[in-house]
N, C-alpha and C. Protein backbone atom coordinates (compact mmCIF):
# COMPACT_ATOMS: atom_id res chain seq x y z
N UNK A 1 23.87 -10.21 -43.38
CA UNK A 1 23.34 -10.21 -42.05
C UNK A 1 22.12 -11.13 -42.02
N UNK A 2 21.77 -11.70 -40.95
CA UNK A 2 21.02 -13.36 -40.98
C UNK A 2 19.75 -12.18 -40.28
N UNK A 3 18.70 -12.92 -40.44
CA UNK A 3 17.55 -11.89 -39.68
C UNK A 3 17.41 -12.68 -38.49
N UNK A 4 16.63 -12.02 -37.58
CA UNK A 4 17.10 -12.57 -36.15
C UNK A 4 15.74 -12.97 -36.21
N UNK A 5 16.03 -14.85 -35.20
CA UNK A 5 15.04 -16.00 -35.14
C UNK A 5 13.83 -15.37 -34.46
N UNK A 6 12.52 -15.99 -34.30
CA UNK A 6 11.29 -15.83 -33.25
C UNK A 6 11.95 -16.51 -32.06
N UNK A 7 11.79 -16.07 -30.96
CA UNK A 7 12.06 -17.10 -30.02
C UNK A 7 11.54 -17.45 -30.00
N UNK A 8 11.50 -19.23 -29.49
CA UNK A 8 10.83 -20.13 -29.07
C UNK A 8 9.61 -20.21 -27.89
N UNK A 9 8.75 -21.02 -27.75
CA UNK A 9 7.92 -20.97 -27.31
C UNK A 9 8.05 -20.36 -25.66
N UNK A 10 8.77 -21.05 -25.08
CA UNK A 10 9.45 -21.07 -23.17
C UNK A 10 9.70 -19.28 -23.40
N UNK A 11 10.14 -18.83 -24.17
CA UNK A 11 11.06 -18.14 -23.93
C UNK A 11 9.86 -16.47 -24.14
N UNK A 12 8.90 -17.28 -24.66
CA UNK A 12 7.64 -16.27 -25.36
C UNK A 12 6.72 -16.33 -23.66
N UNK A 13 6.35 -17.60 -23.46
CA UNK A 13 5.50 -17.60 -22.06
C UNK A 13 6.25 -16.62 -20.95
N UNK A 14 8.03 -17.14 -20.58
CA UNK A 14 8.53 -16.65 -19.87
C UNK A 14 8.36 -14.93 -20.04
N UNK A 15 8.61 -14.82 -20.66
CA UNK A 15 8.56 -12.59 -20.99
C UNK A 15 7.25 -12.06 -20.55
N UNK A 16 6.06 -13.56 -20.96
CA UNK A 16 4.54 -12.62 -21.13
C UNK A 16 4.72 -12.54 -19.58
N UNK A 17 5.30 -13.08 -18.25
CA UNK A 17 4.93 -13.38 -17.07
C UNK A 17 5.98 -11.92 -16.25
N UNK A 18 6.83 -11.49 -17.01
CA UNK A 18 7.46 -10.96 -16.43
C UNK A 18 6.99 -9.04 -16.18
N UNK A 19 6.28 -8.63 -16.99
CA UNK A 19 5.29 -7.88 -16.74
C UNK A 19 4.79 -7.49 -15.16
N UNK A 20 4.43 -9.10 -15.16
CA UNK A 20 3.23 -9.17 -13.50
C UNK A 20 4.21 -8.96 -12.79
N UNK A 21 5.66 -9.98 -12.72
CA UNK A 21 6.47 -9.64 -12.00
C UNK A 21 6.87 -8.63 -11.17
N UNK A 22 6.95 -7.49 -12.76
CA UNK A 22 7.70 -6.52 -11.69
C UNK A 22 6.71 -5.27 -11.31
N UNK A 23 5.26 -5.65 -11.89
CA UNK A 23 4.14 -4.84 -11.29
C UNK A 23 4.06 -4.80 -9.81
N UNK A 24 4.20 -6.47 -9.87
CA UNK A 24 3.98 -7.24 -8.04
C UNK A 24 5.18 -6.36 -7.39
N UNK A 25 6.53 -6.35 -8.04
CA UNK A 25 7.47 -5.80 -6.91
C UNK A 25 7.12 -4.44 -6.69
N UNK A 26 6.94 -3.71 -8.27
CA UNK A 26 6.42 -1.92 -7.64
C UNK A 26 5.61 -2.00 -6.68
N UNK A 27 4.43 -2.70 -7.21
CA UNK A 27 3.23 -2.69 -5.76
C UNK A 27 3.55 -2.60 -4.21
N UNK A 28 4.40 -3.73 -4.02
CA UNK A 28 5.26 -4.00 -2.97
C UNK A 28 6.23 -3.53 -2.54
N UNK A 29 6.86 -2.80 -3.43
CA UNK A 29 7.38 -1.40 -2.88
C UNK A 29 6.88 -0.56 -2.28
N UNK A 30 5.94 0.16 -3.10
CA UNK A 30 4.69 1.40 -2.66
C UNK A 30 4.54 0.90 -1.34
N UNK A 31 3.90 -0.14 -1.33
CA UNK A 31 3.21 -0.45 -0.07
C UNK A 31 4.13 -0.27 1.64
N UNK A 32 5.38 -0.59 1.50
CA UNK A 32 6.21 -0.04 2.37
C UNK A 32 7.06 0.99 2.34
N UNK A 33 7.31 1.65 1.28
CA UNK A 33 6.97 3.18 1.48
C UNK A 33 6.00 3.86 2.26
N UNK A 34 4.65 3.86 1.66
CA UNK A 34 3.54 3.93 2.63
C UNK A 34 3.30 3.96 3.62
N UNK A 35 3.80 2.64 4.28
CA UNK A 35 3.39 2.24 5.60
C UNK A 35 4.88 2.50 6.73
N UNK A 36 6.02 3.20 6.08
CA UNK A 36 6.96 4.38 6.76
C UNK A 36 6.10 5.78 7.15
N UNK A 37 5.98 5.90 6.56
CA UNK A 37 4.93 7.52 6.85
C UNK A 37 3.98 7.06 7.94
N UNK A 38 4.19 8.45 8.91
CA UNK A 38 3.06 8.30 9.87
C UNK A 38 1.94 9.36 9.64
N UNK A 39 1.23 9.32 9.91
CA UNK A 39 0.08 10.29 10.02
C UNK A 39 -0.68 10.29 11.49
N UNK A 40 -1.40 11.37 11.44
CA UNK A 40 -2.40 11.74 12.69
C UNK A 40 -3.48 10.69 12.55
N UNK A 41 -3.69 9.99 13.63
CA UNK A 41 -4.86 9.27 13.90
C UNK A 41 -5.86 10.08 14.18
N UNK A 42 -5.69 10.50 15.65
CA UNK A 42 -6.25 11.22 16.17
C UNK A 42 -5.47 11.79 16.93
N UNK A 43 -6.86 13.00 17.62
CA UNK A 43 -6.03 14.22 18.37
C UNK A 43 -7.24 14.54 20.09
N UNK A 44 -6.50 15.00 20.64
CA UNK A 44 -7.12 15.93 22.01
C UNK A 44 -6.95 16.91 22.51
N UNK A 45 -6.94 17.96 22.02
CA UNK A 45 -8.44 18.48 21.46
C UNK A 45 -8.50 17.88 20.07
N UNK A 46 -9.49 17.97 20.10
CA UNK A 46 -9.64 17.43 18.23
C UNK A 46 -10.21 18.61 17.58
N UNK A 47 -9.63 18.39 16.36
CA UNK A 47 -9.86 19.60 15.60
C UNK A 47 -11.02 20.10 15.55
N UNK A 48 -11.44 21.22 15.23
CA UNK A 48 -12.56 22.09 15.66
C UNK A 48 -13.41 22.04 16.74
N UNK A 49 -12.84 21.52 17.25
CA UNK A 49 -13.73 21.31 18.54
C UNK A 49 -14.13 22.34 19.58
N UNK A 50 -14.92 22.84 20.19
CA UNK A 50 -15.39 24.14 21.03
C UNK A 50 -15.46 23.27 22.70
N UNK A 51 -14.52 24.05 23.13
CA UNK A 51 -14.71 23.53 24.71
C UNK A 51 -15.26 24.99 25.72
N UNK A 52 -16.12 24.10 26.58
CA UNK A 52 -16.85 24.98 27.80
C UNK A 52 -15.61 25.77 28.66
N UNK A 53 -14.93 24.31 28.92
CA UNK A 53 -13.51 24.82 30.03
C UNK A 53 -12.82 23.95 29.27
N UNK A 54 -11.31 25.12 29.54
CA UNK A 54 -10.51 24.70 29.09
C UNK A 54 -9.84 23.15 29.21
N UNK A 55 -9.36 22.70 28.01
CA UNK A 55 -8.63 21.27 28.18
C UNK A 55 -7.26 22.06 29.08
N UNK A 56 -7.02 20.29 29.87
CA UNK A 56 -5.66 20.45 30.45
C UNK A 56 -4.78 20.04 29.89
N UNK A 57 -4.84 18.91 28.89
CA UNK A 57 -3.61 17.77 28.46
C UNK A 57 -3.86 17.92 26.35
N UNK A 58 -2.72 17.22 26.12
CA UNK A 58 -2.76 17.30 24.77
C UNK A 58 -3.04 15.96 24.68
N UNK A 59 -3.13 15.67 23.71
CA UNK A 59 -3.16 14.08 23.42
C UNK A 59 -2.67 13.97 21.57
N UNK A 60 -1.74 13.47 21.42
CA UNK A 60 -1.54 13.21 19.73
C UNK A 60 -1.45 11.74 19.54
N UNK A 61 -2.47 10.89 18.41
CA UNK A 61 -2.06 9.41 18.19
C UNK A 61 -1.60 9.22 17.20
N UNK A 62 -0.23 9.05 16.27
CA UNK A 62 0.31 8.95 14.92
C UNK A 62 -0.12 7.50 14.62
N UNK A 63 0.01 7.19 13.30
CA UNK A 63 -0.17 5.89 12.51
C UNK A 63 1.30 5.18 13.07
N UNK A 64 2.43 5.48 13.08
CA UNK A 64 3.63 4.66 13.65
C UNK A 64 4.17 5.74 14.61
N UNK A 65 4.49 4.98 15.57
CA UNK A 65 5.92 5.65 16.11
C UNK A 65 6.79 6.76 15.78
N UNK A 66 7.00 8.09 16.65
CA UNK A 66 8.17 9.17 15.61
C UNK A 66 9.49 9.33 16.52
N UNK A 67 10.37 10.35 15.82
CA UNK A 67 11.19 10.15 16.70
C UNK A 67 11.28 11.44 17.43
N UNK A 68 11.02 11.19 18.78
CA UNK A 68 11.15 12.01 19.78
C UNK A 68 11.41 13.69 19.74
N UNK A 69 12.91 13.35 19.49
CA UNK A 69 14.20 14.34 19.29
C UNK A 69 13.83 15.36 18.14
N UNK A 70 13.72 14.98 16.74
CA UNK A 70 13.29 16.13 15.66
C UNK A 70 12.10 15.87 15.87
N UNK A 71 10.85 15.87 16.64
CA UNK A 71 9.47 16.54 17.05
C UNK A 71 9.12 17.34 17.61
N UNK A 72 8.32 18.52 16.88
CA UNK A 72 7.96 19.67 18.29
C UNK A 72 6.61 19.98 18.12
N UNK A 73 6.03 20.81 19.08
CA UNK A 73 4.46 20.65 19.41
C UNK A 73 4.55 22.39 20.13
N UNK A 74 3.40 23.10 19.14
CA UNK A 74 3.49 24.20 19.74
C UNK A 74 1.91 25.11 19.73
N UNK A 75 1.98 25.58 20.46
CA UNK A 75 0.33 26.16 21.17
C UNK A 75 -0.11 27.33 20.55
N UNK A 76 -0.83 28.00 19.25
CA UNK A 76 -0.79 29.53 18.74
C UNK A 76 -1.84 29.77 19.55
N UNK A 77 -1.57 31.23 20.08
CA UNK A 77 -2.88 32.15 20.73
C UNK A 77 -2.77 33.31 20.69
N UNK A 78 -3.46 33.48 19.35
CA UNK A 78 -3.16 35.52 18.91
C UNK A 78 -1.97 36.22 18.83
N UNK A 79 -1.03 34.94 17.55
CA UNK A 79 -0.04 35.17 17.09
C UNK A 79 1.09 34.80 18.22
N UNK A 80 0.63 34.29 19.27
CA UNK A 80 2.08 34.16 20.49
C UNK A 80 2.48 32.58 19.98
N UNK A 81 3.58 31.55 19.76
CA UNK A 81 3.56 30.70 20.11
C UNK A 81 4.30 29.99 21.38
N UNK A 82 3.68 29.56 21.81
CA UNK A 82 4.51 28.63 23.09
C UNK A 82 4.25 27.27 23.19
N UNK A 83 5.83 26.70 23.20
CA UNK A 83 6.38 25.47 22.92
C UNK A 83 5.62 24.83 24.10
N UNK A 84 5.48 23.22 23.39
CA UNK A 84 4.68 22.39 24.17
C UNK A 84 5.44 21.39 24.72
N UNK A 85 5.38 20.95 25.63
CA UNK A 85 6.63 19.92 26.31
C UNK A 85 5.82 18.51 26.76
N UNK A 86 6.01 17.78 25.67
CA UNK A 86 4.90 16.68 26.21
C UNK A 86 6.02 15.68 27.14
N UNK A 87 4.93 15.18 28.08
CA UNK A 87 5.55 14.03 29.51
C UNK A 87 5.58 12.91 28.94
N UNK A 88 4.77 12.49 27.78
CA UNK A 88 4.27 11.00 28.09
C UNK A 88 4.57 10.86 26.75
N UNK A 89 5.12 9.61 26.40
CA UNK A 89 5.61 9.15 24.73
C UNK A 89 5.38 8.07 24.61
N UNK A 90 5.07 7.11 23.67
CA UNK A 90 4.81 5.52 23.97
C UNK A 90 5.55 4.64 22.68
N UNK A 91 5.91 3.56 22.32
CA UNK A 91 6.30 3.10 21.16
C UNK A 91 4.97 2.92 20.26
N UNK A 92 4.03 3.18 20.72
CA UNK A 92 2.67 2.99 19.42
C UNK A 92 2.28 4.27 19.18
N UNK A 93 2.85 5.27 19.15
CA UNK A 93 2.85 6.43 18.37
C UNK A 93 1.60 7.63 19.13
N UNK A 94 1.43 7.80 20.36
CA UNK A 94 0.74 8.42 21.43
C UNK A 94 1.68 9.21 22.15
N UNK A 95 1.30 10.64 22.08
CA UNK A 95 2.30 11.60 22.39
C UNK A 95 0.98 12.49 23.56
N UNK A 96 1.44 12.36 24.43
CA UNK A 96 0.84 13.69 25.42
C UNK A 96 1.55 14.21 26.32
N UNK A 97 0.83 15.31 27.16
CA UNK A 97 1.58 15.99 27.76
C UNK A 97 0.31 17.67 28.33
N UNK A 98 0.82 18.61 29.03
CA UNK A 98 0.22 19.23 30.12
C UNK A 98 -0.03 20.28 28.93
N UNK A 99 -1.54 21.16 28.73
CA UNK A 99 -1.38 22.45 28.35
C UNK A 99 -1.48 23.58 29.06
N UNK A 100 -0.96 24.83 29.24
CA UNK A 100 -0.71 25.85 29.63
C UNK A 100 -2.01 26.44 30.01
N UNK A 101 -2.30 27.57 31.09
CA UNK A 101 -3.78 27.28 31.12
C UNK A 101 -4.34 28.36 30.52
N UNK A 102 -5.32 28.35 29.50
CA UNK A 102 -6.10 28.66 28.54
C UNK A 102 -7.29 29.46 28.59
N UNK A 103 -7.29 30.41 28.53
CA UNK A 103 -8.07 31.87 28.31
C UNK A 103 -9.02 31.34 27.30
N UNK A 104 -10.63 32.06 27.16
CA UNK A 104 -11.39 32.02 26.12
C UNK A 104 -10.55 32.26 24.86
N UNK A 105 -10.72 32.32 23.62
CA UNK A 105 -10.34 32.33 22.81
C UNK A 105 -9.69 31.03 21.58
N UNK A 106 -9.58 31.52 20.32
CA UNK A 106 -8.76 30.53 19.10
C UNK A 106 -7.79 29.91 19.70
N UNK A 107 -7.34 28.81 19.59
CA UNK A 107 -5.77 28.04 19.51
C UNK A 107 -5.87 27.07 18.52
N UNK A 108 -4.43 27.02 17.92
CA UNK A 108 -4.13 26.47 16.61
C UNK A 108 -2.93 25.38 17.83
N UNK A 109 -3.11 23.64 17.96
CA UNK A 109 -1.88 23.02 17.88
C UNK A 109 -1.12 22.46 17.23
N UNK A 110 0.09 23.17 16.64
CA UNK A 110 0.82 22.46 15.64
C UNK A 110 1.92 21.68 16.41
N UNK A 111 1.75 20.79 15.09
CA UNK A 111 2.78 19.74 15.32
C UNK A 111 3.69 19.16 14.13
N UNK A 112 4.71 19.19 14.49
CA UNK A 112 6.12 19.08 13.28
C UNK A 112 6.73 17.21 13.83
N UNK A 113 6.50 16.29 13.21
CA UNK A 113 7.18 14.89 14.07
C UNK A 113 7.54 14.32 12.68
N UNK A 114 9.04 13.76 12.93
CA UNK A 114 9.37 12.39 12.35
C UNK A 114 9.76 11.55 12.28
N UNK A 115 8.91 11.02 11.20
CA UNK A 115 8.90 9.01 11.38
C UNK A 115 10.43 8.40 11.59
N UNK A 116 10.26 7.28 11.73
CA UNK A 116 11.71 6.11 12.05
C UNK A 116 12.18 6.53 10.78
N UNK A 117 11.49 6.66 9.43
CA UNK A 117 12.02 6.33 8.23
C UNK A 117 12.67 7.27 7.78
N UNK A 118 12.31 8.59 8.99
CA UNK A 118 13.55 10.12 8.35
C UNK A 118 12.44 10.82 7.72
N UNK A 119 10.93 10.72 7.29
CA UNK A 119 9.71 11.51 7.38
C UNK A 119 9.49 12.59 7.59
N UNK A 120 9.55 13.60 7.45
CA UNK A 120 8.75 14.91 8.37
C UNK A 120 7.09 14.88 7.84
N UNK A 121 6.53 14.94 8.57
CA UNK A 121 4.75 15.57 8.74
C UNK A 121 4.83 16.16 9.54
N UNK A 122 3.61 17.48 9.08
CA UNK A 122 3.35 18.71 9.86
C UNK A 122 1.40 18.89 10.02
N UNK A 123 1.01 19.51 11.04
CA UNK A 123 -0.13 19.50 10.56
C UNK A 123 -0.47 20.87 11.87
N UNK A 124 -1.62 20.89 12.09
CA UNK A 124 -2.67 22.07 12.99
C UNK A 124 -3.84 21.63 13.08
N UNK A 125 -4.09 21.72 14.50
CA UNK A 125 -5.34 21.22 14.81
C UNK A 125 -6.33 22.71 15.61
N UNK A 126 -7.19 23.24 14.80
CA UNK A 126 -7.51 24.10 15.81
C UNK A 126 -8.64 23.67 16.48
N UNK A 127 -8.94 24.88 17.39
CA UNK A 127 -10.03 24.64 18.29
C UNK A 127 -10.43 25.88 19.12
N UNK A 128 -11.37 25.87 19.64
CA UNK A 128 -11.63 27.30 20.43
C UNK A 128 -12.30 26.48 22.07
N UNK A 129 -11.68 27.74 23.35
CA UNK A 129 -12.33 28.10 24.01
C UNK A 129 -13.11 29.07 24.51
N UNK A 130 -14.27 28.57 25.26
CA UNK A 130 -15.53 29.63 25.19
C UNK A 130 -15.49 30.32 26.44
């Protein structure tokens, strides 16, 4: 059995480069993975927030766009929940719509939405009225 040659020089540079290569493609993967997922921008009410009088409207802003259909939005108030029916939807990821009208007390708004990419995020925003 012959012992096997060094490769040659090309063939030594070429390998050291291929490393970065496929670092660059993971990277570049991750990165649109990532940027499928939406998240909460912001919110209205915003979380912890204490209102005098009650809010009327919801307001949700995601990082992308979700899809409509598997999203739901729901109102807790001393264990009751009632479903939220938002009016207004936009392609830049702004969801609102009317809230129910609101007694002093805790409310928790959860929200279940997902992304184009087939995503689910969930989250709760509470807040109190006084």
């Amino acid at each position: 059995m012959q012992p096997l040659a060094a490769p040659d020089a090309s063939v030594q540079a070429h390998n050291q480069g291929l490393p970065w290569i496929l670092l660059l493609g993971l990277w570049l993967t991750g990165i649109q993975t990532a940027q499928a997922h939406t998240y909460l921008l912001a919110s209205r009410p915003a979380a912890g927030s204490i209102h005098a009088t009650a809010p009327q409207r919801f307001v949700l802003r995601f990082q992308t766009p979700v899809e409509n259909r598997f999203s739901h939005y729901v109102l807790v108030h001393q264990g009751k929940a009632t479903p939220l029916k938002p009016d207004h939807r936009n392609d830049h990821g702004s969801i609102s719509g009317p809230l129910p009208n609101l007694s002093a007390g805790s409310y928790q708004l959860r929200w279940s939405v997902m992304a184009r990419d087939g995503h689910r995020q969930e989250g709760s925003i509470p807040f109190q009225v006084r």
